[in-house]
PDB file of N, CA and C in Angstrom:
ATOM      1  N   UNK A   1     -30.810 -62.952  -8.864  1.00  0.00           N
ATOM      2  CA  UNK A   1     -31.401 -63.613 -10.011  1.00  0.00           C
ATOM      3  C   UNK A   1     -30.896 -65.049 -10.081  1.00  0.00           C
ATOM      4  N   UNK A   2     -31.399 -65.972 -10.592  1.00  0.00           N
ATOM      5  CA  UNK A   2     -31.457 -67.402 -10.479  1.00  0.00           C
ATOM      6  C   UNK A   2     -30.378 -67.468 -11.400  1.00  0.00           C
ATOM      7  N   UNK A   3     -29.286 -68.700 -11.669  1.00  0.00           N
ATOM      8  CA  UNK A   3     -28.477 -68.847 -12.591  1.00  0.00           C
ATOM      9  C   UNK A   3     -29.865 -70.017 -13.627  1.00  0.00           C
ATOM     10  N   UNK A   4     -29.220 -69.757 -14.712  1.00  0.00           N
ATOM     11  CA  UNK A   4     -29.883 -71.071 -15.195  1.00  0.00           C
ATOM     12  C   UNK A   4     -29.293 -71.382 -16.782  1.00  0.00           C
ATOM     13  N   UNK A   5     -29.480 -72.778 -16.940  1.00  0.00           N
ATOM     14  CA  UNK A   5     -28.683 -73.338 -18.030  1.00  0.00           C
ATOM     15  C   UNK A   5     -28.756 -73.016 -19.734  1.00  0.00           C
ATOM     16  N   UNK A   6     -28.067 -72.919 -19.995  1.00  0.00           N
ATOM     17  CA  UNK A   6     -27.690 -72.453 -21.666  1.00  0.00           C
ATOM     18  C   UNK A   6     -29.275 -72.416 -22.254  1.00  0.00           C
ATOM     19  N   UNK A   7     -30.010 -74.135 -22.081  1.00  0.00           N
ATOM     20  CA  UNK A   7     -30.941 -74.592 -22.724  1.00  0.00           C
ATOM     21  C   UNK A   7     -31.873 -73.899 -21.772  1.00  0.00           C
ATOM     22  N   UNK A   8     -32.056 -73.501 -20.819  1.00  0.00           N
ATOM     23  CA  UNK A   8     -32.781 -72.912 -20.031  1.00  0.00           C
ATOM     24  C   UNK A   8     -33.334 -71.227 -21.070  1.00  0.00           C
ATOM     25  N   UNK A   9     -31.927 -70.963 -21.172  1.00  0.00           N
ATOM     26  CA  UNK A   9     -31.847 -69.466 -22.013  1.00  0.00           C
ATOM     27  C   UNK A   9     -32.419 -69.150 -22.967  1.00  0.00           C
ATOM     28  N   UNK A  10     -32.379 -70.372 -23.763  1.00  0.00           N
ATOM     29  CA  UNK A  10     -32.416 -70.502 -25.198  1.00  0.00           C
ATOM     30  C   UNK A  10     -34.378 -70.680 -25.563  1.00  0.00           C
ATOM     31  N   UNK A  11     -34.452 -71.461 -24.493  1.00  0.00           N
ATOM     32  CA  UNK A  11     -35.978 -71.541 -24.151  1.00  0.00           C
ATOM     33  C   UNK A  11     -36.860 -70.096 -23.684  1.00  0.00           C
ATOM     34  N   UNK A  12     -36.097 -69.414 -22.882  1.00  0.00           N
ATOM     35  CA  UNK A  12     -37.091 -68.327 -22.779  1.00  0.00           C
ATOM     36  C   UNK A  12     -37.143 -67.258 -23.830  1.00  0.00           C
ATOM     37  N   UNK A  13     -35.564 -67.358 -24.438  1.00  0.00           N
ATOM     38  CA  UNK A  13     -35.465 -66.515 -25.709  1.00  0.00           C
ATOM     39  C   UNK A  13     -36.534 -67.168 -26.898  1.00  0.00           C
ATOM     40  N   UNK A  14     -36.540 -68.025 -27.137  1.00  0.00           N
ATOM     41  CA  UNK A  14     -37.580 -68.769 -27.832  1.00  0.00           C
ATOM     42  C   UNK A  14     -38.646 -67.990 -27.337  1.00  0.00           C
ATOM     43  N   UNK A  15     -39.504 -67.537 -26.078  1.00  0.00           N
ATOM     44  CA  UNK A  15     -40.858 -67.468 -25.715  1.00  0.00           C
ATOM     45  C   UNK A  15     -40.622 -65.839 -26.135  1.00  0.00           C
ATOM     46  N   UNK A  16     -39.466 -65.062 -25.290  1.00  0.00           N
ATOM     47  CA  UNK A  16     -39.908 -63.672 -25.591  1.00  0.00           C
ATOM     48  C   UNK A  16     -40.055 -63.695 -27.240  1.00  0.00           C
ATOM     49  N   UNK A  17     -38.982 -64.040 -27.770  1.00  0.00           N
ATOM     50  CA  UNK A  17     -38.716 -64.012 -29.550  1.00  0.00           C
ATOM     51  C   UNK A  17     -40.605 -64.028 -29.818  1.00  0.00           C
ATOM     52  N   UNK A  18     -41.409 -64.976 -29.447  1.00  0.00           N
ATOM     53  CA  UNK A  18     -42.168 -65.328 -30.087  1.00  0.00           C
ATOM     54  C   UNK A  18     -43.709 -64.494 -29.802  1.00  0.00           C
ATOM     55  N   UNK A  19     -43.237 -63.753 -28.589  1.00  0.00           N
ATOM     56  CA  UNK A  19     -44.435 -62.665 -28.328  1.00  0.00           C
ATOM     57  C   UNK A  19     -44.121 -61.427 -29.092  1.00  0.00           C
ATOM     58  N   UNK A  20     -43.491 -61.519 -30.000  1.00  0.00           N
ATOM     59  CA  UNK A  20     -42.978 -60.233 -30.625  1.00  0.00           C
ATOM     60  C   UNK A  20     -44.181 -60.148 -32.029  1.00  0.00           C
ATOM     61  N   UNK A  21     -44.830 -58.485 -32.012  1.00  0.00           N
ATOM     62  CA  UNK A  21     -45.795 -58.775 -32.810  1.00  0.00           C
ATOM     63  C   UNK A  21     -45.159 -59.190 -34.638  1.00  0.00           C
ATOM     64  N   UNK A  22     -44.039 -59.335 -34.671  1.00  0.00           N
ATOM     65  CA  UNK A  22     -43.365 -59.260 -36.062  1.00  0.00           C
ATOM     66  C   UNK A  22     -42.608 -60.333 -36.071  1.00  0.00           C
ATOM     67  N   UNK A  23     -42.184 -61.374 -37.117  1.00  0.00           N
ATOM     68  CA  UNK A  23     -41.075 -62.006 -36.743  1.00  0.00           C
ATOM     69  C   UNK A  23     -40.325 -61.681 -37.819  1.00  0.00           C
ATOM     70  N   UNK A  24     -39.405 -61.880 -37.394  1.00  0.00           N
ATOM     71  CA  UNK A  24     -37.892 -61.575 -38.405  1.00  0.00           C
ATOM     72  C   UNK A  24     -36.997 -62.404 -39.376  1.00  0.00           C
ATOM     73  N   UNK A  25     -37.164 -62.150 -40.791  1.00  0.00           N
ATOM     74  CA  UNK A  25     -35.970 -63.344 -41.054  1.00  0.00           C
ATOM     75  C   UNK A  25     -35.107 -63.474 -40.798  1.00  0.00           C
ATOM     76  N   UNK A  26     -33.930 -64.302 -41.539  1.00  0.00           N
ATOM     77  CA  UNK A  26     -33.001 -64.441 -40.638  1.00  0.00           C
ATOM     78  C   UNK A  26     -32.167 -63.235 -41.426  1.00  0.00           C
ATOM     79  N   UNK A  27     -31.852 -62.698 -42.318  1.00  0.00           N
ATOM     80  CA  UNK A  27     -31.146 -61.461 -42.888  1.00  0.00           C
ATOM     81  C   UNK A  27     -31.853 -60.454 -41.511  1.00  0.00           C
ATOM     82  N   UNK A  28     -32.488 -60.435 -41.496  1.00  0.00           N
ATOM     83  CA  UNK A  28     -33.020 -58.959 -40.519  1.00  0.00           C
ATOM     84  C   UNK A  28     -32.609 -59.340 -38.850  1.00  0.00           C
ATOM     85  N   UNK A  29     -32.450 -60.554 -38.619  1.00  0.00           N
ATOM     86  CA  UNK A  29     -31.892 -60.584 -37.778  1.00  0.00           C
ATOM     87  C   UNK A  29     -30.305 -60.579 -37.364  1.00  0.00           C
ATOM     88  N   UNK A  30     -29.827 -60.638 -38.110  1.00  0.00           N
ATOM     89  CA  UNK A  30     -28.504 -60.695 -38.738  1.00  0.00           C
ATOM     90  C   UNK A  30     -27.923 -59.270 -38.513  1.00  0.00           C
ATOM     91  N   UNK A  31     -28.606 -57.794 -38.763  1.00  0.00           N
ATOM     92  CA  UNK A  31     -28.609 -56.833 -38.800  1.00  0.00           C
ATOM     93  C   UNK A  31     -29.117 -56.459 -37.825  1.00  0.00           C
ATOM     94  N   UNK A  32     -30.155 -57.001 -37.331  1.00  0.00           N
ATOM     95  CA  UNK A  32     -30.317 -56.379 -35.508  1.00  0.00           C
ATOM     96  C   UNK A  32     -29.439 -56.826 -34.943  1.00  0.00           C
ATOM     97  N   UNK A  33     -28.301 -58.027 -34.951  1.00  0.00           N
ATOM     98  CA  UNK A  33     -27.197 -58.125 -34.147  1.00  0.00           C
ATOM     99  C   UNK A  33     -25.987 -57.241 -34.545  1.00  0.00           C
ATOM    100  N   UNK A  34     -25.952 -56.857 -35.293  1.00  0.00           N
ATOM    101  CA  UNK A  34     -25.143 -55.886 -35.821  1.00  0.00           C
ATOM    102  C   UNK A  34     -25.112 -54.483 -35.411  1.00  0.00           C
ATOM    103  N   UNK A  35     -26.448 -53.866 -35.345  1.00  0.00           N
ATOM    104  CA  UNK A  35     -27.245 -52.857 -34.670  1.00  0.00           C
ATOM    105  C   UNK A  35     -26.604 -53.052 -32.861  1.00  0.00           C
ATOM    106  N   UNK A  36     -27.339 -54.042 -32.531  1.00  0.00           N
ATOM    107  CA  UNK A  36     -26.765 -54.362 -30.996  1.00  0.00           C
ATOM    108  C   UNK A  36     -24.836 -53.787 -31.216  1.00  0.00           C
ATOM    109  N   UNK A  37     -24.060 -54.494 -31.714  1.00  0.00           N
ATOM    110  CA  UNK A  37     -23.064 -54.318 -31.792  1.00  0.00           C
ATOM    111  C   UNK A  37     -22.547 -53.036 -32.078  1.00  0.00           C
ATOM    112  N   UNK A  38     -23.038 -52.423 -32.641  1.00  0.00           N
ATOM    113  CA  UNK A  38     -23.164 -50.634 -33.106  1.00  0.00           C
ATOM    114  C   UNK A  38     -23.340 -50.198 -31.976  1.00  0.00           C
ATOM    115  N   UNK A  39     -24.290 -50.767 -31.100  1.00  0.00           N
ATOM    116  CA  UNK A  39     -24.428 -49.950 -29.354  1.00  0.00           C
ATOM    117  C   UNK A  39     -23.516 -50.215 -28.599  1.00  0.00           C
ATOM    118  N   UNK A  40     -23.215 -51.635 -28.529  1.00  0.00           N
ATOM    119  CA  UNK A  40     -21.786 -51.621 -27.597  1.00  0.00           C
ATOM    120  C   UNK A  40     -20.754 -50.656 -27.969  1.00  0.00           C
ATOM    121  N   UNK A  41     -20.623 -50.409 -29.393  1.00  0.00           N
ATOM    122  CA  UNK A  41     -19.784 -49.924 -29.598  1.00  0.00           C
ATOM    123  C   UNK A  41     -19.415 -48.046 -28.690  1.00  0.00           C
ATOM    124  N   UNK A  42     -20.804 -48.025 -28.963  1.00  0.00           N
ATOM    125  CA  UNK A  42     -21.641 -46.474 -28.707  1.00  0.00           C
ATOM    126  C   UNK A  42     -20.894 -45.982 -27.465  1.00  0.00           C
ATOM    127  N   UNK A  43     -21.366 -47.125 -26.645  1.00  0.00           N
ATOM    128  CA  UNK A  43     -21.497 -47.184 -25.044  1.00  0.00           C
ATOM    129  C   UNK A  43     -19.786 -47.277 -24.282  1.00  0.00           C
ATOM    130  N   UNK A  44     -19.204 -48.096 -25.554  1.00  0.00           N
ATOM    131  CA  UNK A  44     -17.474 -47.718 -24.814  1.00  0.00           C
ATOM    132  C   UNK A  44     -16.971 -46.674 -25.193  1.00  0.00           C
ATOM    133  N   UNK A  45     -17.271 -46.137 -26.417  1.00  0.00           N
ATOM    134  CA  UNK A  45     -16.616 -44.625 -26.843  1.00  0.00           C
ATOM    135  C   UNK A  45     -17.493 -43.758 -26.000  1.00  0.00           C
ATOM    136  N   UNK A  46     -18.357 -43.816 -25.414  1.00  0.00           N
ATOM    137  CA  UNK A  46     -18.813 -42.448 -24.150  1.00  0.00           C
ATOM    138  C   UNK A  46     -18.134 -42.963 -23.021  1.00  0.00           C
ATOM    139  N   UNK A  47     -17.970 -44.521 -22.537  1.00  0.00           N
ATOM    140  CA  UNK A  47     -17.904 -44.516 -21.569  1.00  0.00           C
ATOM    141  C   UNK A  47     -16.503 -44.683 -21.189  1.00  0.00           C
ATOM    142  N   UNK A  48     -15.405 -44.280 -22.298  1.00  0.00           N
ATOM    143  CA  UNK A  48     -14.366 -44.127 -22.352  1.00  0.00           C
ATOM    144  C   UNK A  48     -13.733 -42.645 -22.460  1.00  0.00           C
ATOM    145  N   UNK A  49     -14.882 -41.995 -22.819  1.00  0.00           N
ATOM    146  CA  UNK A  49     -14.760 -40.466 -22.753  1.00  0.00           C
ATOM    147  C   UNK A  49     -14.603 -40.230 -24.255  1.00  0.00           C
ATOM    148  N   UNK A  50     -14.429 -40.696 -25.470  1.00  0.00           N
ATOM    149  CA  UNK A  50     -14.305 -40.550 -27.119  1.00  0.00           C
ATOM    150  C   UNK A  50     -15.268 -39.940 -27.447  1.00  0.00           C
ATOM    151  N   UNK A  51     -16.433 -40.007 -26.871  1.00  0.00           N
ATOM    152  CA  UNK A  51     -18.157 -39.433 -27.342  1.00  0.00           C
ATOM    153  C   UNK A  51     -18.753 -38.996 -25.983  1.00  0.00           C
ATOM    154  N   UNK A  52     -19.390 -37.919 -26.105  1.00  0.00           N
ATOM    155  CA  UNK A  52     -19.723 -37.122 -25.331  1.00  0.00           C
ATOM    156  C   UNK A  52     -21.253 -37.745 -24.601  1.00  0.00           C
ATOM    157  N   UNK A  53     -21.500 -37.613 -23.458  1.00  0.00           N
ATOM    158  CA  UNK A  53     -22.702 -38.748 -22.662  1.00  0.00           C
ATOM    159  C   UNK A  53     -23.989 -38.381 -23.838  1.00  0.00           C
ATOM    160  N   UNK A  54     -24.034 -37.193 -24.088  1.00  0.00           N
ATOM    161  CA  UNK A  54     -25.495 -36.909 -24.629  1.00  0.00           C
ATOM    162  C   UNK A  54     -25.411 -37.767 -26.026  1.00  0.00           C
ATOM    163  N   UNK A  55     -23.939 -37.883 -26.464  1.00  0.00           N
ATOM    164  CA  UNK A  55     -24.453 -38.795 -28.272  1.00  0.00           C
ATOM    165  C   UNK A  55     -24.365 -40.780 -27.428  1.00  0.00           C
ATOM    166  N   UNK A  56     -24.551 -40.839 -26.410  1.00  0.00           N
ATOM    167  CA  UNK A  56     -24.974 -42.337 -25.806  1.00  0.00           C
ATOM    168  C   UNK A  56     -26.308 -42.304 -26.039  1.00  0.00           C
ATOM    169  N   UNK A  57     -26.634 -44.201 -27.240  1.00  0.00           N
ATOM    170  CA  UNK A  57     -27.235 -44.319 -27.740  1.00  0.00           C
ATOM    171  C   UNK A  57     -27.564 -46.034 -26.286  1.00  0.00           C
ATOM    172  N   UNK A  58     -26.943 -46.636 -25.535  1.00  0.00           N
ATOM    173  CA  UNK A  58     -27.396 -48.003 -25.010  1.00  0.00           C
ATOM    174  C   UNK A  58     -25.973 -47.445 -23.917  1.00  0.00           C
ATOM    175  N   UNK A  59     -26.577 -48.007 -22.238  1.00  0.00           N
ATOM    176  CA  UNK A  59     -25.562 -48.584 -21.911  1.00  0.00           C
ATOM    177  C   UNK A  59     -25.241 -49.554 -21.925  1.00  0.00           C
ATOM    178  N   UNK A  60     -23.627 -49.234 -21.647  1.00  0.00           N
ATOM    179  CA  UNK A  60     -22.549 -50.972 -21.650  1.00  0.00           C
ATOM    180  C   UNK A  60     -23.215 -51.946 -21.180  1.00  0.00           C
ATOM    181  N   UNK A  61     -23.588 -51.998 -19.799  1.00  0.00           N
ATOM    182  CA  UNK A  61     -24.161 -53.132 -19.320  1.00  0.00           C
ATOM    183  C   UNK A  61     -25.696 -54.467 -20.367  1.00  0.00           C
ATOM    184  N   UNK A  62     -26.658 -53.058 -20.587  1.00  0.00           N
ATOM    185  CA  UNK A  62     -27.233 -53.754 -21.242  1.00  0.00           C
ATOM    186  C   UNK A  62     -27.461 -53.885 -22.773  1.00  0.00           C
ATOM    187  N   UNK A  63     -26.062 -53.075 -22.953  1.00  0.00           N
ATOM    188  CA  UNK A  63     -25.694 -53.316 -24.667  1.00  0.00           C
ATOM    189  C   UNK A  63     -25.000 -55.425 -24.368  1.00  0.00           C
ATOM    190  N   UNK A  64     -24.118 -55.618 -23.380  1.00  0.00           N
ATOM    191  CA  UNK A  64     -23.695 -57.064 -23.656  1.00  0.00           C
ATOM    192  C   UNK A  64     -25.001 -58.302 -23.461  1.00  0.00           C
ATOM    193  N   UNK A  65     -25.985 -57.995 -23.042  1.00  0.00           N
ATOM    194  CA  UNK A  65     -27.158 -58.770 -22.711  1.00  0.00           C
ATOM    195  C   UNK A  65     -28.355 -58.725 -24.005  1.00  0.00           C
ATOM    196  N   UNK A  66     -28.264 -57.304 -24.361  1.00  0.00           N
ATOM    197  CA  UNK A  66     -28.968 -57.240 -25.959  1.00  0.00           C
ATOM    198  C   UNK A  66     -28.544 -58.105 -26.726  1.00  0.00           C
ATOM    199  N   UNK A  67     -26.997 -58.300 -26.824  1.00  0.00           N
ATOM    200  CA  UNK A  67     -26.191 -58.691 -27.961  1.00  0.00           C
ATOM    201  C   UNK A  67     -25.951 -60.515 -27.786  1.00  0.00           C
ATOM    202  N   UNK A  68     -26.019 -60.755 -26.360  1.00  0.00           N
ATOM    203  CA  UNK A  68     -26.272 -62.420 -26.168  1.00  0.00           C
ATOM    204  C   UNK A  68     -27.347 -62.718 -26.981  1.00  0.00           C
ATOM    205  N   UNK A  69     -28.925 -62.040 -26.714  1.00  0.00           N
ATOM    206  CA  UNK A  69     -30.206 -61.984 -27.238  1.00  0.00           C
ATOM    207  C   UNK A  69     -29.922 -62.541 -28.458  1.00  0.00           C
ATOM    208  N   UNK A  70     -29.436 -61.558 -28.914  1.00  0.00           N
ATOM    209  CA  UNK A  70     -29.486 -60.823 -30.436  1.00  0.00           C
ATOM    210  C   UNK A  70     -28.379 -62.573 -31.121  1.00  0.00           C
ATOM    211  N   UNK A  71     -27.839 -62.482 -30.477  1.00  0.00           N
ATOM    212  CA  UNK A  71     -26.993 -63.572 -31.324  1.00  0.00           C
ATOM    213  C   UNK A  71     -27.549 -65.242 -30.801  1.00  0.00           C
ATOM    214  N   UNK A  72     -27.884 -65.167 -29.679  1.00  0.00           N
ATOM    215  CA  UNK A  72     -28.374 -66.479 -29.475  1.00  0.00           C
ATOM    216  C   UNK A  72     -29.882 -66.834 -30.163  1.00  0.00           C
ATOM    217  N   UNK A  73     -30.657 -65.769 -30.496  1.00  0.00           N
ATOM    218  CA  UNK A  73     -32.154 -65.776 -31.687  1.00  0.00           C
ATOM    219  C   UNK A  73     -31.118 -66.188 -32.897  1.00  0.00           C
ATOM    220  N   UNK A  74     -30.587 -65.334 -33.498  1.00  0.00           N
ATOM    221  CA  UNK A  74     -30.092 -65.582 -34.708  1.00  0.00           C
ATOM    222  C   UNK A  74     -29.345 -66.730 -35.175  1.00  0.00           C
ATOM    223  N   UNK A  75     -28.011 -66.918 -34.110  1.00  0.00           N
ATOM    224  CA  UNK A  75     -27.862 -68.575 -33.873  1.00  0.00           C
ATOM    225  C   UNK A  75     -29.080 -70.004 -34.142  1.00  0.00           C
ATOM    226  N   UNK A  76     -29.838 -69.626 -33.435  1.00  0.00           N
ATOM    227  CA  UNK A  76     -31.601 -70.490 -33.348  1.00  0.00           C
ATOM    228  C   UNK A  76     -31.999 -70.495 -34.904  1.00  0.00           C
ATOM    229  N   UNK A  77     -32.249 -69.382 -35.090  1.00  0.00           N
ATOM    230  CA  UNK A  77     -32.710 -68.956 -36.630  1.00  0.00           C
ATOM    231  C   UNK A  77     -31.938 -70.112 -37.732  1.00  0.00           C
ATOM    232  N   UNK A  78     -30.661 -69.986 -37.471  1.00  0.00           N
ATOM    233  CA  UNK A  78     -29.836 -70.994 -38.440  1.00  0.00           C
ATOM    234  C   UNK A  78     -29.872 -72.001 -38.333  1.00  0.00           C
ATOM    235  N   UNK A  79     -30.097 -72.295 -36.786  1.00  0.00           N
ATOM    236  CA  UNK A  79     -30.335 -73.724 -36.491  1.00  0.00           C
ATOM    237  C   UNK A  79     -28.644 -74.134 -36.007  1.00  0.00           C
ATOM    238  N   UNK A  80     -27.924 -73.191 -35.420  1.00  0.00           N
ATOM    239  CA  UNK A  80     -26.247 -73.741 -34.982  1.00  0.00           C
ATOM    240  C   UNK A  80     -26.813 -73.769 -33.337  1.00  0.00           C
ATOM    241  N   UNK A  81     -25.857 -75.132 -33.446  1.00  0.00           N
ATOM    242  CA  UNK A  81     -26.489 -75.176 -31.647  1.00  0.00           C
ATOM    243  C   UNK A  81     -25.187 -74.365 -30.888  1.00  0.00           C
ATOM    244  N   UNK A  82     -25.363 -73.186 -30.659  1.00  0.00           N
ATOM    245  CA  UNK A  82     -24.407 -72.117 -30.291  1.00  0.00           C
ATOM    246  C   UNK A  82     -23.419 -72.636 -28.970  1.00  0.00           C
ATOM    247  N   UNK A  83     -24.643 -73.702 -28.042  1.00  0.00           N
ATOM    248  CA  UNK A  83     -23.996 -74.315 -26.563  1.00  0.00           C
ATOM    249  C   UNK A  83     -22.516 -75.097 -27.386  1.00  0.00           C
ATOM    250  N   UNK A  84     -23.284 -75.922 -27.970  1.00  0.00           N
ATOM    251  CA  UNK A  84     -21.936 -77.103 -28.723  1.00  0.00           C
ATOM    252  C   UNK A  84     -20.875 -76.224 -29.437  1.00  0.00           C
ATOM    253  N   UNK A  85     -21.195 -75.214 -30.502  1.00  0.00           N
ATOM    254  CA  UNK A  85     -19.834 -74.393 -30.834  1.00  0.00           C
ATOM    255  C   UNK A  85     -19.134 -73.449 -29.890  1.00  0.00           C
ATOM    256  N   UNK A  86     -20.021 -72.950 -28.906  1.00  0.00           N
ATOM    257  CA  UNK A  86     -18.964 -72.204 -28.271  1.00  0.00           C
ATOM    258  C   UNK A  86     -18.188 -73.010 -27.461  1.00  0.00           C
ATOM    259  N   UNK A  87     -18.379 -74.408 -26.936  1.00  0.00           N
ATOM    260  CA  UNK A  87     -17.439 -75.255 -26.045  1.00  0.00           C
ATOM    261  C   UNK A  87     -16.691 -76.183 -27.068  1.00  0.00           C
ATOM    262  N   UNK A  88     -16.651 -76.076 -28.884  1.00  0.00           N
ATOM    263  CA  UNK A  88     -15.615 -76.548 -29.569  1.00  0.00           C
ATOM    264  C   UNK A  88     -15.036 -75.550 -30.081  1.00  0.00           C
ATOM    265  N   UNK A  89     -15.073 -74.088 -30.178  1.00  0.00           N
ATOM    266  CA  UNK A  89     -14.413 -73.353 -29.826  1.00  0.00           C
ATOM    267  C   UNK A  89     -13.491 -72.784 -28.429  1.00  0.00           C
ATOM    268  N   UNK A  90     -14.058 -72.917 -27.780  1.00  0.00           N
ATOM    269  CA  UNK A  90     -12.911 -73.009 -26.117  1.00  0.00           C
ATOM    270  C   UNK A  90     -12.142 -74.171 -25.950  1.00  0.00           C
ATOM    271  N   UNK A  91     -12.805 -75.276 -26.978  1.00  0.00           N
ATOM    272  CA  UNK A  91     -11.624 -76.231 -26.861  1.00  0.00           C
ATOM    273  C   UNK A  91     -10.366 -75.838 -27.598  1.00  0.00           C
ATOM    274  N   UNK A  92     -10.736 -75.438 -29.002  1.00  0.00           N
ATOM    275  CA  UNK A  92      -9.794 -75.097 -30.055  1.00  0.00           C
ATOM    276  C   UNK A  92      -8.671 -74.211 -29.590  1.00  0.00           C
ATOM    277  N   UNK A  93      -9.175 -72.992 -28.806  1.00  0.00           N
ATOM    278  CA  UNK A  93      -8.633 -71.710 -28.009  1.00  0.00           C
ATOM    279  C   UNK A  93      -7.501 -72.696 -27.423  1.00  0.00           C
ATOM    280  N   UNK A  94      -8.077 -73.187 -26.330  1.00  0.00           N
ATOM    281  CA  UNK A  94      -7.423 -74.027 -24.929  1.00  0.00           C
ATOM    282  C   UNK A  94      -6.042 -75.005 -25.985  1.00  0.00           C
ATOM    283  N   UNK A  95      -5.970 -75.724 -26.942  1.00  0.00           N
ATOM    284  CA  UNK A  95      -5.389 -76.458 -27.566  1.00  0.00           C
ATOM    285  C   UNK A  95      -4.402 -75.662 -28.108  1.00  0.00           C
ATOM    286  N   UNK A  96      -4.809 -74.138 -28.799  1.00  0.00           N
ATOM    287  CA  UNK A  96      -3.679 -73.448 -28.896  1.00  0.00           C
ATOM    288  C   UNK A  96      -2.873 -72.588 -28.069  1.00  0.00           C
ATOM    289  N   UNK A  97      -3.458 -72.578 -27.023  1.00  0.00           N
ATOM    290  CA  UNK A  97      -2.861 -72.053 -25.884  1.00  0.00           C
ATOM    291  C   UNK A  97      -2.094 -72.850 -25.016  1.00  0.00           C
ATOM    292  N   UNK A  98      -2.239 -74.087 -25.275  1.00  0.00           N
ATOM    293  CA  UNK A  98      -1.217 -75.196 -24.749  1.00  0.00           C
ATOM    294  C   UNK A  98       0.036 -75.885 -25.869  1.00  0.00           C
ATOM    295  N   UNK A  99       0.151 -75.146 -26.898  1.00  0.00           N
ATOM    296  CA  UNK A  99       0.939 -74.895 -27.829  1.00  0.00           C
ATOM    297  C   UNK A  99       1.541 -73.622 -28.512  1.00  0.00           C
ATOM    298  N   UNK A 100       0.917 -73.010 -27.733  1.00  0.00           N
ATOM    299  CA  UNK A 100       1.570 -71.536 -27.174  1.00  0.00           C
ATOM    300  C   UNK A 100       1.818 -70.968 -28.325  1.00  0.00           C
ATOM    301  N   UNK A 101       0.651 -70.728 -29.092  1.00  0.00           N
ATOM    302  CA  UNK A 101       0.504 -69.876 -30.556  1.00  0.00           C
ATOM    303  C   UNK A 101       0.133 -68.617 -30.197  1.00  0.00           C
ATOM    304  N   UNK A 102      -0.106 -68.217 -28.977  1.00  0.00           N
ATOM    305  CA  UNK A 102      -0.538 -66.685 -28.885  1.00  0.00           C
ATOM    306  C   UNK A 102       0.341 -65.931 -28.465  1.00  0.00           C
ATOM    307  N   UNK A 103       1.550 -66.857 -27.887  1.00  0.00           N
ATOM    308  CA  UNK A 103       2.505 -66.184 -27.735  1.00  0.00           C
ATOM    309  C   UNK A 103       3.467 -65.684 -28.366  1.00  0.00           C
ATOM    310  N   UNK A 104       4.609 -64.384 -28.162  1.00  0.00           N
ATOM    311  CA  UNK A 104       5.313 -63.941 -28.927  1.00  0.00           C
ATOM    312  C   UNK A 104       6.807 -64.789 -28.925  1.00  0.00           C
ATOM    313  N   UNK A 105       7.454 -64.843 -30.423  1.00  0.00           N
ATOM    314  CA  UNK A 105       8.895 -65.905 -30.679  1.00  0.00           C
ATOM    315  C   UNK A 105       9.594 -65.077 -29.848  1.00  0.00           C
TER     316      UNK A 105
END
């Protein structure tokens, strides 16, 4: 599969989002990422052995690709440009990790 860029992503999520016969506000989308997150959850307690295969509701793999979806629409929805916060968040991370706040006294 081709790699391709953030804005690349964000663009096709835009096209599938928009063939959808319903659109969603942003509360309801808010709760389908939540939902997504309820499946990841699903998918490590079976696939950790906690829940038995038959109560698996998503697998792992494409519970983390739902949940990009799911949060990069909803991101859009608000209008947060998700590319720019998640790289001033990895800065923030990186800044305290070079001041060594995650570590133990």
């Amino acid at each position: 599969m081709t790699k391709i860029t953030f804005e690349e992503m964000l663009t096709r999520i835009r096209e599938v989002q928009g063939k959808f016969p319903r659109k969603y506000d942003r509360k309801t989308q808010v709760i389908n990422l939540l939902e997504e997150v309820g499946e990841l959850a699903n998918a490590v307690l079976v696939d950790s052995g906690d829940k038995p295969e038959k109560r698996r509701r998503a697998q792992l793999k494409d519970s983390f690709a739902d949940i990009l979806f799911a949060l990069t629409a909803t991101a859009d929805a608000f209008e947060v440009d998700l590319e720019n916060e998640l790289l001033k968040t990895l800065k923030e991370i990186e800044d305290r990790q070079n001041k060594k706040e995650y570590e133990d006294e």
